[in-house]
C-alpha atoms as a PDB file:
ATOM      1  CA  UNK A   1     103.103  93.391  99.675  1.00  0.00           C
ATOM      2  CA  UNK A   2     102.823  90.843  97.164  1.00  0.00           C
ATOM      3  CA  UNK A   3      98.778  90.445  96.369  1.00  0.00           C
ATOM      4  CA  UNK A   4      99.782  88.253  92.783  1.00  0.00           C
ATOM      5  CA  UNK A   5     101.989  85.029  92.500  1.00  0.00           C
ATOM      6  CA  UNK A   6     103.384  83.027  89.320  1.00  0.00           C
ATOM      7  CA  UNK A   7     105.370  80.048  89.510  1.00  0.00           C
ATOM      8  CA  UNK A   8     108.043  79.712  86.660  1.00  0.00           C
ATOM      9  CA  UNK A   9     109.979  76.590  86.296  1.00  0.00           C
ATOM     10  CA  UNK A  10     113.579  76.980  85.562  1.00  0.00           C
ATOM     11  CA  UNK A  11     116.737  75.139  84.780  1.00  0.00           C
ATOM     12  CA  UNK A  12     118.831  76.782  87.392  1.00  0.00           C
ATOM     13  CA  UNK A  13     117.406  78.734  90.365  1.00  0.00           C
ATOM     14  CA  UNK A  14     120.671  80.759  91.166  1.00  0.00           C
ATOM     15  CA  UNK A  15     120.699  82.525  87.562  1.00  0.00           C
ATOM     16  CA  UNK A  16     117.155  83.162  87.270  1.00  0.00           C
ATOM     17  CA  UNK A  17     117.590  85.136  90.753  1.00  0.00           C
ATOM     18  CA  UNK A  18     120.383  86.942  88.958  1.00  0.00           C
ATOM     19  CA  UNK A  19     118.564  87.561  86.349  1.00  0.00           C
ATOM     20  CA  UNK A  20     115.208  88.572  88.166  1.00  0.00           C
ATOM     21  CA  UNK A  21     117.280  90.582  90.495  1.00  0.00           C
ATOM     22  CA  UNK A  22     120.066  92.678  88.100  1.00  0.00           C
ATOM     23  CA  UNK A  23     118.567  92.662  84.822  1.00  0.00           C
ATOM     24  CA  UNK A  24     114.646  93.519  86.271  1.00  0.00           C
ATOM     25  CA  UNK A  25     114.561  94.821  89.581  1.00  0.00           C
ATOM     26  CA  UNK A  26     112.946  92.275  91.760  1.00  0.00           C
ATOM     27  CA  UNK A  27     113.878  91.385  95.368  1.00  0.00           C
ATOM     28  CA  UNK A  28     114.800  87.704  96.753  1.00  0.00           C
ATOM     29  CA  UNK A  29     112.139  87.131  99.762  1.00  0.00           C
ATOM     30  CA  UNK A  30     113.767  83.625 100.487  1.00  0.00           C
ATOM     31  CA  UNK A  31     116.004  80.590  99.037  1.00  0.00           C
ATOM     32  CA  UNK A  32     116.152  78.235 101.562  1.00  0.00           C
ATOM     33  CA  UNK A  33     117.380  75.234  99.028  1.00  0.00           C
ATOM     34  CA  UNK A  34     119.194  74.841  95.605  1.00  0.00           C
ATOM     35  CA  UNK A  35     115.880  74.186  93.877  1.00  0.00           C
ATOM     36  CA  UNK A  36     113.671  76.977  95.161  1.00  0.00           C
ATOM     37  CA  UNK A  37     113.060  80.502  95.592  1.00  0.00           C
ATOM     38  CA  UNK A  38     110.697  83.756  95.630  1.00  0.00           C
ATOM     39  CA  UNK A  39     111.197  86.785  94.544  1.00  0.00           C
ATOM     40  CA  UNK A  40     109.274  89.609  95.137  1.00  0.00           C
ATOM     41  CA  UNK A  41     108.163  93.026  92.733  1.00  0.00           C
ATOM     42  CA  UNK A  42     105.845  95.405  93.511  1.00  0.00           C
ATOM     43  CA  UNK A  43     102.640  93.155  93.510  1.00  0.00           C
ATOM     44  CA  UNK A  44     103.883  90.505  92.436  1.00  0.00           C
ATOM     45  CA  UNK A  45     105.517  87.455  93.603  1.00  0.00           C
ATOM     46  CA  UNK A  46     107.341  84.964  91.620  1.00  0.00           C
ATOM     47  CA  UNK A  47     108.100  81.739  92.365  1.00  0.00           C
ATOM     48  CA  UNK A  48     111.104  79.963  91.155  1.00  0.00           C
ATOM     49  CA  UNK A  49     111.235  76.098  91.065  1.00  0.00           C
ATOM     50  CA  UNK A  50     113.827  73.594  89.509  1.00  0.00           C
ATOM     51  CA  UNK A  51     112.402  70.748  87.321  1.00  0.00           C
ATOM     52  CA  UNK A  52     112.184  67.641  89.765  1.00  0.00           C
ATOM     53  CA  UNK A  53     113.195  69.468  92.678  1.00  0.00           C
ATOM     54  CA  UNK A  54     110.285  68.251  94.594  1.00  0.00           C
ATOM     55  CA  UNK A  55     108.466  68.205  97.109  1.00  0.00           C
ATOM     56  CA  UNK A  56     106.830  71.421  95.560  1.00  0.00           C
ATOM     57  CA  UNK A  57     105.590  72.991  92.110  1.00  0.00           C
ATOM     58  CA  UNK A  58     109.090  71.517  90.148  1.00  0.00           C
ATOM     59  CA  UNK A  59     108.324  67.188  91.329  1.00  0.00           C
ATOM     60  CA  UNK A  60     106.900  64.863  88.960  1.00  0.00           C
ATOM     61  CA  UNK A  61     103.702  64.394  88.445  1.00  0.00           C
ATOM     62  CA  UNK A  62     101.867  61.299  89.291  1.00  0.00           C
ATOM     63  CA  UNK A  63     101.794  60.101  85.590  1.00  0.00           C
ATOM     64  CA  UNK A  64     105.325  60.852  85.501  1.00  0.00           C
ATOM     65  CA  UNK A  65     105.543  64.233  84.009  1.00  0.00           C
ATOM     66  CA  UNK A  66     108.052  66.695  84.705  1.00  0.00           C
ATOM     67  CA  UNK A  67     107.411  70.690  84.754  1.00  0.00           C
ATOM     68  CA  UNK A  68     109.483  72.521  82.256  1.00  0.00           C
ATOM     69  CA  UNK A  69     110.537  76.003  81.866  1.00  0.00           C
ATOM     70  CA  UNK A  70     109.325  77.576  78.429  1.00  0.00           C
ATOM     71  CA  UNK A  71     106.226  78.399  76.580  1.00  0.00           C
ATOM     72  CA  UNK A  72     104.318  81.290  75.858  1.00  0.00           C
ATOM     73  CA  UNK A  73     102.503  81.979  78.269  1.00  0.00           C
ATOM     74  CA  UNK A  74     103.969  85.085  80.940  1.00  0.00           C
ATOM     75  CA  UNK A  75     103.734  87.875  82.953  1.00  0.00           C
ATOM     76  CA  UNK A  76     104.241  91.502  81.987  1.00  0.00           C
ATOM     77  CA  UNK A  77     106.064  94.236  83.486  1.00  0.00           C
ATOM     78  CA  UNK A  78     104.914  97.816  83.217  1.00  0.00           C
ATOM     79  CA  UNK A  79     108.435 100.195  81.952  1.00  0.00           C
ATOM     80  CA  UNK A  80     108.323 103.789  81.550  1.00  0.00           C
ATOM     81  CA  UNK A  81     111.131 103.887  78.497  1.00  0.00           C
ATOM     82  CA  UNK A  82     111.117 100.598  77.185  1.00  0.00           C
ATOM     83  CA  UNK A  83     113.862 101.766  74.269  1.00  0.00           C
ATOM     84  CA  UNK A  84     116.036 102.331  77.634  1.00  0.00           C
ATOM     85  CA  UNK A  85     115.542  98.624  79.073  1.00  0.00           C
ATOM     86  CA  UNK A  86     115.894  97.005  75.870  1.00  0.00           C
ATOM     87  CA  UNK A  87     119.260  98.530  75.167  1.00  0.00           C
ATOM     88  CA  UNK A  88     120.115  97.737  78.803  1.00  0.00           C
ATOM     89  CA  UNK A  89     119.175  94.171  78.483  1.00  0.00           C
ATOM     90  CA  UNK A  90     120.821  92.951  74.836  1.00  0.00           C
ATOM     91  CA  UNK A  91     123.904  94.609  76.180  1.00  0.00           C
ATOM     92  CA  UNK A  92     123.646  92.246  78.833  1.00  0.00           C
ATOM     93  CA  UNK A  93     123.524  89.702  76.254  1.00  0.00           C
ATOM     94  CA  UNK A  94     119.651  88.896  77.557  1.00  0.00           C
ATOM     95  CA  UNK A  95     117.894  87.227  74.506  1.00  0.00           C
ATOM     96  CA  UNK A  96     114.262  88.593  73.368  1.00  0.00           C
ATOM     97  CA  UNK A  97     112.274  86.761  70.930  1.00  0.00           C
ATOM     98  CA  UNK A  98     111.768  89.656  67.764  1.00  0.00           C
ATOM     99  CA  UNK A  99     111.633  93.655  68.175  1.00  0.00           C
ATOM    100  CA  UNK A 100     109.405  95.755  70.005  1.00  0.00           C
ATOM    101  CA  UNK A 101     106.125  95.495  68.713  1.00  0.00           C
ATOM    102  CA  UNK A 102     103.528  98.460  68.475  1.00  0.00           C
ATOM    103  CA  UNK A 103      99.845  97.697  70.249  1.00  0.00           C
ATOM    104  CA  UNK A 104      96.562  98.929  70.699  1.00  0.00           C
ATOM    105  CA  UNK A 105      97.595  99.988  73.958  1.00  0.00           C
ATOM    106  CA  UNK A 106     101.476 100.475  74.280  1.00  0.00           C
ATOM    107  CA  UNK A 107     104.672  98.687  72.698  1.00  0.00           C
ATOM    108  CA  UNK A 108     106.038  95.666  73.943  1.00  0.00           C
ATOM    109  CA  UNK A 109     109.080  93.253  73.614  1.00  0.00           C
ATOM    110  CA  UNK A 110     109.163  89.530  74.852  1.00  0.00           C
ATOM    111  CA  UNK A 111     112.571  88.946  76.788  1.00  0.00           C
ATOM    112  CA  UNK A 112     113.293  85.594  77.694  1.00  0.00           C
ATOM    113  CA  UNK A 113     115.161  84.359  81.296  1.00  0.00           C
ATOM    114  CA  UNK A 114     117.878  81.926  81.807  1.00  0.00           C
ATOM    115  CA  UNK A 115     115.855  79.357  81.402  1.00  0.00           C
ATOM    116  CA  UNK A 116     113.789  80.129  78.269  1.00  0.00           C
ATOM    117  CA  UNK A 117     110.786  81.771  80.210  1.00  0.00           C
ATOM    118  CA  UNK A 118     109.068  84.661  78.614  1.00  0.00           C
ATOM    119  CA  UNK A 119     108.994  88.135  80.549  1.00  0.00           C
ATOM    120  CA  UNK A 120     107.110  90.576  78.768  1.00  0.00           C
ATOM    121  CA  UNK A 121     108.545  94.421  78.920  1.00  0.00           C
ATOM    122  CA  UNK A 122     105.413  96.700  78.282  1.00  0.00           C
ATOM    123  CA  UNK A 123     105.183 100.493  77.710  1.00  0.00           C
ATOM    124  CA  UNK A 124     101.484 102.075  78.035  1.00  0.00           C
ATOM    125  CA  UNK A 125     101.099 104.558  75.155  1.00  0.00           C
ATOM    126  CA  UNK A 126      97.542 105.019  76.314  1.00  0.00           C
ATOM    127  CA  UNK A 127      96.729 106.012  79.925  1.00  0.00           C
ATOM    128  CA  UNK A 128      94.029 103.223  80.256  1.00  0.00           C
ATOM    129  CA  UNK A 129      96.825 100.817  79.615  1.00  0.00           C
ATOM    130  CA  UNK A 130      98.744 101.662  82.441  1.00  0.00           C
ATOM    131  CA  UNK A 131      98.522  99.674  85.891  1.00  0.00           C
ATOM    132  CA  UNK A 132      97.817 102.865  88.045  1.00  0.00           C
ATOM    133  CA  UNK A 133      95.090 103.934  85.841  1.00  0.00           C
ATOM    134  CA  UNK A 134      92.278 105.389  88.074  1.00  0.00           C
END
């Protein structure tokens, strides 16, 4: 069950679920128009929305600003052989913004979706880094 959600805008709903779904593992929990959809992983739920595709988290704002997909900001997903998913992924022809990197607590690589949103990929190289540490 999800227990986290983050909304992502996107450019085209349809190939971020592709994306979400083949390239990363996550599950479609509903699409019930062109211009929205969740997706499900583990705990975490993500929420896709077109730009302007209102009512919902893609409309305008009142002072006329439009959500956009991009940025810096993003979620990470935990990877047990991140070498492995990298390979997988640039075969696929997914972009990632530089190399894997080397942290304090594991080594991570920024991939980015259809739409230009970041997805981080992150291998714990110390147990305290992982998500199931006790």
């Amino acid at each position: 069950m999800a227990t986290v959600s983050v909304r992502y805008i996107v450019h085209d709903v349809d190939a971020a679920i592709t994306f979400y779904r083949d390239h990363l593992g996550f599950t479609e929990v509903m699409h019930p128009a062109p211009a929205f959809a969740m997706l499900a992983h583990g705990d975490l739920r993500l929420v896709l929305s077109a730009p302007g595709g209102g009512p919902g988290g893609g409309q305008a704002q009142p002072d006329g600003r439009v959500p956009e997909p991009g940025g810096w900001n993003r979620f990470a997903l935990q990877v047990d052989d991140l070498d492995t998913v990298v390979t997988r992924l640039r075969a696929a022809g997914v972009p990632m913004r530089g190399p894997v990197v080397e942290g304090v607590g594991g080594r991570q690589v920024i991939a980015d979706d259809p739409s230009g949103n970041p997805v981080e990929l992150f291998q714990p190289t110390r147990a305290e880094a992982r998500l199931d540490a006790s």
